[in-house]
N, C-alpha and C. Protein backbone atom coordinates (compact mmCIF):
# COMPACT_ATOMS: atom_id res chain seq x y z
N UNK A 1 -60.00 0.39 -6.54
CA UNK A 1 -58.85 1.14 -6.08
C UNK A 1 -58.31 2.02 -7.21
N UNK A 2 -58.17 1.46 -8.78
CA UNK A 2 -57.70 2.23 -9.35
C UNK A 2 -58.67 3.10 -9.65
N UNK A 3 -60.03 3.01 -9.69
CA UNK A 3 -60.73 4.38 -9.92
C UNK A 3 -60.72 5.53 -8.88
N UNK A 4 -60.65 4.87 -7.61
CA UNK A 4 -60.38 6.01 -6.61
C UNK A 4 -59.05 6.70 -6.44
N UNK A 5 -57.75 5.89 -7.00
CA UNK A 5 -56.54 6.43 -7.21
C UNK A 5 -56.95 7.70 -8.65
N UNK A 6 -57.13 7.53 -9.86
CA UNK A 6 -57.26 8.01 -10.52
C UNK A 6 -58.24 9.46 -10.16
N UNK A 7 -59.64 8.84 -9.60
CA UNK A 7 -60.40 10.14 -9.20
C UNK A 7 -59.50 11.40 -8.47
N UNK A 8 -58.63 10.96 -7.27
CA UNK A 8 -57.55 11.52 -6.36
C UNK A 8 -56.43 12.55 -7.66
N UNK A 9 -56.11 11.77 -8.43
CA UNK A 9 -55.48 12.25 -9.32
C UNK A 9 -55.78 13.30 -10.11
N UNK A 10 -57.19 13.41 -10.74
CA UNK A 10 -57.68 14.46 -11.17
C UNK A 10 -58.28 15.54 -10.59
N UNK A 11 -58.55 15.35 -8.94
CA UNK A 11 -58.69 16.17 -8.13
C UNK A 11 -57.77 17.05 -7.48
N UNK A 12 -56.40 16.21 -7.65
CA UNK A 12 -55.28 17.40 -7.36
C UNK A 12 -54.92 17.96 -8.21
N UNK A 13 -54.90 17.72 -9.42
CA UNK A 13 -54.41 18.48 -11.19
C UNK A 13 -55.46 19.62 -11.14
N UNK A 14 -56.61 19.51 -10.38
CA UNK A 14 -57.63 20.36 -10.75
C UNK A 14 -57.11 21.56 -9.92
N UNK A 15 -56.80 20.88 -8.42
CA UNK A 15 -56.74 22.48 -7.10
C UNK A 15 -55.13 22.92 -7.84
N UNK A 16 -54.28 22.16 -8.27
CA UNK A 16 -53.16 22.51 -8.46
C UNK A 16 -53.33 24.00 -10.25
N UNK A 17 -54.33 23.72 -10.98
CA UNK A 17 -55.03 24.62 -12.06
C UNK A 17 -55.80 25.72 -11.22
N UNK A 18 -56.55 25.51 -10.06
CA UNK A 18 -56.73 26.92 -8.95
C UNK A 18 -55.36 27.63 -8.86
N UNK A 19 -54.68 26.74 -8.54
CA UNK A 19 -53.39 27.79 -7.68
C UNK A 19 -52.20 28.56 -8.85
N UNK A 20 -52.63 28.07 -10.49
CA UNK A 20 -52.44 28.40 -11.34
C UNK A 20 -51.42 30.04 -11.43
N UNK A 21 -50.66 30.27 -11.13
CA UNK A 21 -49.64 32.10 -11.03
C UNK A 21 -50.19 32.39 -9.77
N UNK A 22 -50.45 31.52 -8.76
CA UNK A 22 -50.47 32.14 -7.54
C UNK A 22 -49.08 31.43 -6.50
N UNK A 23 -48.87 31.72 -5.28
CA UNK A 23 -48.42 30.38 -4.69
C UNK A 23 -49.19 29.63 -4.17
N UNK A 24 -48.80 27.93 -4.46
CA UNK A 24 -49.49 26.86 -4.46
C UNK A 24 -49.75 26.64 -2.78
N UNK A 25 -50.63 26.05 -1.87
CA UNK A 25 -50.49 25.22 -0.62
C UNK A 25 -49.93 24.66 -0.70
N UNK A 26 -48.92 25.13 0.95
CA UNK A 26 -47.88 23.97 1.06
C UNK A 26 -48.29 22.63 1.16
N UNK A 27 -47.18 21.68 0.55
CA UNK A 27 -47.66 20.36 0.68
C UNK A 27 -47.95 20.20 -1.12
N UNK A 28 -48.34 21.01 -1.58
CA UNK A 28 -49.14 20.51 -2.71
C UNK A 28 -48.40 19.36 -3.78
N UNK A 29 -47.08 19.80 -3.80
CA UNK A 29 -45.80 19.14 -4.80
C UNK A 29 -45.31 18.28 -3.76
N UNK A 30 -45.86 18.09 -2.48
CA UNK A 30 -44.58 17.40 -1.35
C UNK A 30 -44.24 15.98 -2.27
N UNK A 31 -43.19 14.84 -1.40
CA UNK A 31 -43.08 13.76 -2.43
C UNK A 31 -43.63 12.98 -1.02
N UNK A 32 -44.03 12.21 -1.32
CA UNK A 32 -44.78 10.90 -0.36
C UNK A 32 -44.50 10.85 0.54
N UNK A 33 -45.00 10.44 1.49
CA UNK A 33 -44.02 10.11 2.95
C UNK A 33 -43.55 8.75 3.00
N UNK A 34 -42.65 8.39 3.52
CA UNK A 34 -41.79 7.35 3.65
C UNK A 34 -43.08 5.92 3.63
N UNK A 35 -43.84 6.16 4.76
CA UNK A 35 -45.04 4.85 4.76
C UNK A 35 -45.74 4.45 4.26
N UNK A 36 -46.08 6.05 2.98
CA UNK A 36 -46.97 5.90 2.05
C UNK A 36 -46.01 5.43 1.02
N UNK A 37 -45.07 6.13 0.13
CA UNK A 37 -44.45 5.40 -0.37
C UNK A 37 -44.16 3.56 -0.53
N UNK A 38 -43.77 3.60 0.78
CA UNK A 38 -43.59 2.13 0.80
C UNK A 38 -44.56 1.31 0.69
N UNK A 39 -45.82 1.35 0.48
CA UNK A 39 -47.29 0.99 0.18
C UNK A 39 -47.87 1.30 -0.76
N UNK A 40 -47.31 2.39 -1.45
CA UNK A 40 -47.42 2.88 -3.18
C UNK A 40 -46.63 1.26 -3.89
N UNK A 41 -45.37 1.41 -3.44
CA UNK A 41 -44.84 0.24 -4.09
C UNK A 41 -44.46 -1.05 -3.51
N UNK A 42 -45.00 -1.43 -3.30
CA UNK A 42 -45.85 -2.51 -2.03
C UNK A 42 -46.81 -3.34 -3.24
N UNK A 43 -47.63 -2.31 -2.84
CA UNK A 43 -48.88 -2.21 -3.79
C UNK A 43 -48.68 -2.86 -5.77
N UNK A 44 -47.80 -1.93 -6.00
CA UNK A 44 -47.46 -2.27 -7.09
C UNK A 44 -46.97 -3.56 -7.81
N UNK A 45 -45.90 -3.58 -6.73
CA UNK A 45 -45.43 -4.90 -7.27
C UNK A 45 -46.11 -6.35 -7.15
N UNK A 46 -47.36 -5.94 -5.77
CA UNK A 46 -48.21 -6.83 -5.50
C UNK A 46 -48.92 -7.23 -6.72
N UNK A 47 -49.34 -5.72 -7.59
CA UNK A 47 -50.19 -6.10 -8.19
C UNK A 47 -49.52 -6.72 -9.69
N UNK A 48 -48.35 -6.43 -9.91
CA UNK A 48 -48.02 -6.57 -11.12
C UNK A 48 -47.37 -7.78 -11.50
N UNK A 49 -46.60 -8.48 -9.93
CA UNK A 49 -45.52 -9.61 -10.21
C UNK A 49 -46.64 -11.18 -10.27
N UNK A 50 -47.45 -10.83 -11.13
CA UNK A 50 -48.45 -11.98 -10.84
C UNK A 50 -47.68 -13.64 -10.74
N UNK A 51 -46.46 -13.82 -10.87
CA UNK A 51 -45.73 -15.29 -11.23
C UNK A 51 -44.52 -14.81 -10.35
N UNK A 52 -44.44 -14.92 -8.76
CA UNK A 52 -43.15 -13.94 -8.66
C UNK A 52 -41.73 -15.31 -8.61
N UNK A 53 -42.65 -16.52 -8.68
CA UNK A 53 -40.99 -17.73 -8.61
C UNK A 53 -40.82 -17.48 -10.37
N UNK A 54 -41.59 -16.66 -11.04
CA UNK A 54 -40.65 -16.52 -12.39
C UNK A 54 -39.62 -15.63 -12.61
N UNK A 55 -39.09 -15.21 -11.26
CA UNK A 55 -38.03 -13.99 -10.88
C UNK A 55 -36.97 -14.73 -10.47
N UNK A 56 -37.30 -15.73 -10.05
CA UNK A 56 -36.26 -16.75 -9.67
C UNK A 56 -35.56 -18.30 -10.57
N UNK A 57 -35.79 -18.14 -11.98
CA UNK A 57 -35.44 -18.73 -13.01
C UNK A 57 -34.47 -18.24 -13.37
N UNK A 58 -32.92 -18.23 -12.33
CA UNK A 58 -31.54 -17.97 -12.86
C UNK A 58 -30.38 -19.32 -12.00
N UNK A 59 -29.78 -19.03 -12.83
CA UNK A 59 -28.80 -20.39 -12.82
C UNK A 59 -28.17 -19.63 -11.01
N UNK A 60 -27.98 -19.65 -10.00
CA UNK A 60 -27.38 -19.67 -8.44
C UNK A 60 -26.16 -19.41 -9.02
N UNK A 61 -25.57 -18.86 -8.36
CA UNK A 61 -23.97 -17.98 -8.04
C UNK A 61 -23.33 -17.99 -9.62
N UNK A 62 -24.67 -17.57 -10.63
CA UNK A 62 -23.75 -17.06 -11.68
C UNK A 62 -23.39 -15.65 -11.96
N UNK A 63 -23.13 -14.97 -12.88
CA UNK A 63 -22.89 -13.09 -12.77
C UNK A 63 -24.06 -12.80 -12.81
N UNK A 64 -25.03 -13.58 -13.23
CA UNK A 64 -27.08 -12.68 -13.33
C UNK A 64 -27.44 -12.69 -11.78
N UNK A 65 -27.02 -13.21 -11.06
CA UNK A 65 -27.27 -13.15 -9.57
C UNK A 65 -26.72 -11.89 -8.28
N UNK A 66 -27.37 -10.97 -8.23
CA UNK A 66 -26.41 -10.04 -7.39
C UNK A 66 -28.03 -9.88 -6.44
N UNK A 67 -27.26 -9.21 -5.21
CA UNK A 67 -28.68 -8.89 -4.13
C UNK A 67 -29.60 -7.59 -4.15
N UNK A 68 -30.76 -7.62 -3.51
CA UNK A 68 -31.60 -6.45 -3.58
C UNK A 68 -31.16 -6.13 -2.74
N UNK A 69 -31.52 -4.66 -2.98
CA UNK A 69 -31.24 -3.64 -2.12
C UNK A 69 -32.57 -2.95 -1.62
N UNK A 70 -32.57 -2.75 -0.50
CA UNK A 70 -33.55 -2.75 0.30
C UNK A 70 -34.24 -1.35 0.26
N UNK A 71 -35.15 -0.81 0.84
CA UNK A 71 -36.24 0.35 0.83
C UNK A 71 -35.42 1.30 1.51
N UNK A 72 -34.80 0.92 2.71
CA UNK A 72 -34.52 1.77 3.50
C UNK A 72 -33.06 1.92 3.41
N UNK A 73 -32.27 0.67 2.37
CA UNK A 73 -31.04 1.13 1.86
C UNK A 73 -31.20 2.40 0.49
N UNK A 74 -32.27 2.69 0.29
CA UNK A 74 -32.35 3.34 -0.56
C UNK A 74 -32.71 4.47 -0.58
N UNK A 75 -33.54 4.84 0.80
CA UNK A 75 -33.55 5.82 1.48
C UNK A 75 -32.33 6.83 1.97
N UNK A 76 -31.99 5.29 2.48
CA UNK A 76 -30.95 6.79 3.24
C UNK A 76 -29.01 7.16 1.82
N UNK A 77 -29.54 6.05 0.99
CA UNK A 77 -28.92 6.59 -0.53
C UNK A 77 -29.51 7.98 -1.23
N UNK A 78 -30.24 8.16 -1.08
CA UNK A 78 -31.24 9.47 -1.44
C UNK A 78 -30.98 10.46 0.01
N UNK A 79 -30.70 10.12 0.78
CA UNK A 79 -30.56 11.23 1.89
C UNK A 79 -28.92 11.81 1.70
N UNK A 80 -27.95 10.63 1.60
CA UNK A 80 -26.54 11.06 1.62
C UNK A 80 -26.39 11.55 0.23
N UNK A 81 -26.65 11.32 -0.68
CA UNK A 81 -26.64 12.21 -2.11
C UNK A 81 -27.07 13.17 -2.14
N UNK A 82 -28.12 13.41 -1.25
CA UNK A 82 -28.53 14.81 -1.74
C UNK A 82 -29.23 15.33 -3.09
N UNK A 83 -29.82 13.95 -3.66
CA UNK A 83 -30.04 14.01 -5.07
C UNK A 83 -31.57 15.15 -4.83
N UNK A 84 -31.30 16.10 -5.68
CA UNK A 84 -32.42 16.78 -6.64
C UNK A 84 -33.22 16.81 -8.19
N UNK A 85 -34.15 17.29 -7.93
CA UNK A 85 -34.89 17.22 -8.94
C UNK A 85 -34.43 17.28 -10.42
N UNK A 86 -33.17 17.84 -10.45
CA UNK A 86 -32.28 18.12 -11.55
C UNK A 86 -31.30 17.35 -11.49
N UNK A 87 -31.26 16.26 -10.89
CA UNK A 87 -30.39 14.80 -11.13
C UNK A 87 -30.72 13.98 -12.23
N UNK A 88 -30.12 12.98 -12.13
CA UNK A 88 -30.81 11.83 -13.30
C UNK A 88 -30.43 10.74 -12.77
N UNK A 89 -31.34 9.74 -12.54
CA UNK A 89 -30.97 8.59 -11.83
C UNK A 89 -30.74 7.60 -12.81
N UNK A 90 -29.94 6.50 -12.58
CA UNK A 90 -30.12 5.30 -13.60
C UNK A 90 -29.64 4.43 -12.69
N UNK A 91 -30.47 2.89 -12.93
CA UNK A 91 -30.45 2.19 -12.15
C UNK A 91 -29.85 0.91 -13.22
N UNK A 92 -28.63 0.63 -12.96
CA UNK A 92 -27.62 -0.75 -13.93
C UNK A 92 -28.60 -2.04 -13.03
N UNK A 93 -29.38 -2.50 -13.76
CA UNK A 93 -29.79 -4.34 -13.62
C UNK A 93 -30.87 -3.74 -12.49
N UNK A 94 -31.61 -3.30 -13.23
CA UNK A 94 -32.75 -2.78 -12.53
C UNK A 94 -34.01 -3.04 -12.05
N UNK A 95 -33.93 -4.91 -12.52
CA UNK A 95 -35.32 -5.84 -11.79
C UNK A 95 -36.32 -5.21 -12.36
N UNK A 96 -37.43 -5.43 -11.27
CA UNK A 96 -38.89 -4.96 -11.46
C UNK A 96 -39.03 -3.35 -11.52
N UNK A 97 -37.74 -2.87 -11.34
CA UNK A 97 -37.91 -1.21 -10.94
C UNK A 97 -38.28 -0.87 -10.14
N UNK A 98 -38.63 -1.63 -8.90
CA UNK A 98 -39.10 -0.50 -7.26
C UNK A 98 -37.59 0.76 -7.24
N UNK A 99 -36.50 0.47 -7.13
CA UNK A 99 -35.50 1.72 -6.84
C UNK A 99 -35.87 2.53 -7.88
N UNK A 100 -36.12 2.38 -9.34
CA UNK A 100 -36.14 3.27 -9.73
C UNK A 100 -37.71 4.14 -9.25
N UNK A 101 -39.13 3.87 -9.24
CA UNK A 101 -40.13 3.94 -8.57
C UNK A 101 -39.81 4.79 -7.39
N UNK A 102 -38.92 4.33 -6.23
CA UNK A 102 -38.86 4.80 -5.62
C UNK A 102 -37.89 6.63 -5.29
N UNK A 103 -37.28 6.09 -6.15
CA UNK A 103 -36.22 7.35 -6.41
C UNK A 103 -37.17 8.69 -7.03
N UNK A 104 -37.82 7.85 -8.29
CA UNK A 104 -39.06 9.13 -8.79
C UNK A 104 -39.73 9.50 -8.06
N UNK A 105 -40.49 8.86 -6.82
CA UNK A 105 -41.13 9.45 -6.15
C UNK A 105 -40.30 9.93 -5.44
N UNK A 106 -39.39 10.04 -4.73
CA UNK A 106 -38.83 10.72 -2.89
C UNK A 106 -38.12 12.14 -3.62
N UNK A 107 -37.97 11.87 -4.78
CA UNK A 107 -36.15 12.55 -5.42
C UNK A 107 -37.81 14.10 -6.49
N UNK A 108 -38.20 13.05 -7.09
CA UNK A 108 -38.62 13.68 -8.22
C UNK A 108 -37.88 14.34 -9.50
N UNK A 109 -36.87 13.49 -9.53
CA UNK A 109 -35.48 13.39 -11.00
C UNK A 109 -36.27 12.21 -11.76
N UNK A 110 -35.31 12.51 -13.00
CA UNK A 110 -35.35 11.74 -14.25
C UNK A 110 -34.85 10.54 -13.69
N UNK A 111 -35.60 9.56 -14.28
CA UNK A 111 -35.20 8.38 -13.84
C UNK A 111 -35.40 6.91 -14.20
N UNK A 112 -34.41 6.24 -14.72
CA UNK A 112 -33.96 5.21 -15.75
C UNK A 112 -33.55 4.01 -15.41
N UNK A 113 -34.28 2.90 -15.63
CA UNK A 113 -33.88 1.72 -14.97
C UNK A 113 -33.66 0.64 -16.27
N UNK A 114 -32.35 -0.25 -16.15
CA UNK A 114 -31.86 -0.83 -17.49
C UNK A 114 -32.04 -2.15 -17.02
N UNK A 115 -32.52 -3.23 -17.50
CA UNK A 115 -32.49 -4.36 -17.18
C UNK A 115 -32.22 -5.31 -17.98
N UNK A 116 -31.29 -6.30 -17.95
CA UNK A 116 -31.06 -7.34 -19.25
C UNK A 116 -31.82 -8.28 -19.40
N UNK A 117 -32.28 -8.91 -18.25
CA UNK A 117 -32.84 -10.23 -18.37
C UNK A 117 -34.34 -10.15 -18.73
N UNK A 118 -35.07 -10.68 -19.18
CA UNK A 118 -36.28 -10.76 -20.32
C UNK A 118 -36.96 -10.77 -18.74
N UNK A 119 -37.55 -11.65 -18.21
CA UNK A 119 -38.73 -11.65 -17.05
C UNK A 119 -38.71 -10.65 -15.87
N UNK A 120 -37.43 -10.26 -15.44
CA UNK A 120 -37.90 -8.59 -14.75
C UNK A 120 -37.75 -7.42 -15.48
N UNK A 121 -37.60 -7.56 -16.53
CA UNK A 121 -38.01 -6.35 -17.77
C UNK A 121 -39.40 -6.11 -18.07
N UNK A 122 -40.05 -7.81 -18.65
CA UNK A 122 -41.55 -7.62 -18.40
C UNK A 122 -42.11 -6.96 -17.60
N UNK A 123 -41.57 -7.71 -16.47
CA UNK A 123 -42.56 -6.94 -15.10
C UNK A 123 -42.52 -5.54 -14.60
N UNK A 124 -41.26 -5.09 -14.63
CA UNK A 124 -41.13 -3.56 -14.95
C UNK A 124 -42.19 -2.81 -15.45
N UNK A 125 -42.27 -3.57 -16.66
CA UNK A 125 -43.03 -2.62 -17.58
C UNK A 125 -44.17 -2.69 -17.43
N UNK A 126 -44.90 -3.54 -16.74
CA UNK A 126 -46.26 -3.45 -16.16
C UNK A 126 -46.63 -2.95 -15.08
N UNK A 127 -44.83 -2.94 -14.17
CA UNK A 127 -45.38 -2.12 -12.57
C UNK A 127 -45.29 -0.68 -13.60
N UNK A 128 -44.56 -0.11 -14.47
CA UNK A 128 -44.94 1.28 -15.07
C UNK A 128 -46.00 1.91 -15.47
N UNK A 129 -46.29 0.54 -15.85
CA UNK A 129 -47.84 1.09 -16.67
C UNK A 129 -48.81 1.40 -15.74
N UNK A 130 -48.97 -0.24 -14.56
CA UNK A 130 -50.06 -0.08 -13.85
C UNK A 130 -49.66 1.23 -12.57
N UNK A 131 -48.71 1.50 -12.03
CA UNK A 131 -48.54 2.82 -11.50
C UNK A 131 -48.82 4.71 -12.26
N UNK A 132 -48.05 4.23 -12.98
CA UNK A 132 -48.55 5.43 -14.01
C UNK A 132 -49.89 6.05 -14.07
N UNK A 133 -50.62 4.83 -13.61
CA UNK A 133 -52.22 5.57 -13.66
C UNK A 133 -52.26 6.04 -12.26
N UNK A 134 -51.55 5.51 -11.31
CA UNK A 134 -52.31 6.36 -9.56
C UNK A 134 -51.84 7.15 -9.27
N UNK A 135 -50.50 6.98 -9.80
CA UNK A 135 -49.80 8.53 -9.51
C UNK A 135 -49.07 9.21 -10.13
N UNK A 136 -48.59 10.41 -10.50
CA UNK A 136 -47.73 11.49 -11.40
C UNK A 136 -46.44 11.38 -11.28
N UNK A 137 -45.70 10.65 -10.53
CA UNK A 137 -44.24 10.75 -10.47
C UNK A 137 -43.90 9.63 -11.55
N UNK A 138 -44.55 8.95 -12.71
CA UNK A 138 -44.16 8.03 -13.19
C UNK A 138 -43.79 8.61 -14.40
């Protein structure tokens, strides 16, 4: 998968170097579609949270405990903002980073996710890495 993600990758950098001072085909910059998206990072976290009850090593109803927020709460947060490419997102206690993930891809802004606690910081940083290779919004 990741060689065929990657192959995909250098095949659009390539038509996108055709269209080089011309205008590009539409579509070419589009940002994901909602289904794909959600299977971009699906995917990711599948692949990255290899220990995921080590996400759940916090003391119950202390201040490190607050709820996720969901795909499609985050969607339609990106629809009522109106956020553009010339935003900057930052995400306070930012887990594994799917919102931020997701924001880079739909939004295509700068985008910053802060996390305190040591084991979804790790994992973060491996859904970054291992995404980073399939696709360009990272």
């Amino acid at each position: 998968m990741k060689q065929l993600c990657e192959r995909y990758s250098r095949a659009v950098a390539n038509i996108k170097k055709l269209w080089s001072g011309r205008q590009p085909p539409p579509g070419i910059d589009a940002p994901p579609s909602i289904p794909l998206l959600r299977h971009i990072i699906n995917q990711a976290y599948s692949r990255a949270i290899t220990s995921p009850e080590d996400l759940n090593s916090y003391e119950p109803f202390s201040p490190e405990v607050y709820g996720e927020t969901s795909f499609e709460l985050v969607c339609e947060v990106i629809k009522l903002t109106k956020m553009t490419e010339n935003d900057v997102f930052l995400d306070l206690g930012s887990g594994v980073g799917q919102i931020v993930l997701q924001v880079a891809a739909k939004v295509g802004c700068k985008c910053y996710g802060l996390e305190k606690a040591d084991i979804p910081a790790k994992f973060a940083r491996v859904i970054k890495f291992s995404t980073s290779h399939s696709v360009s919004f990272v």
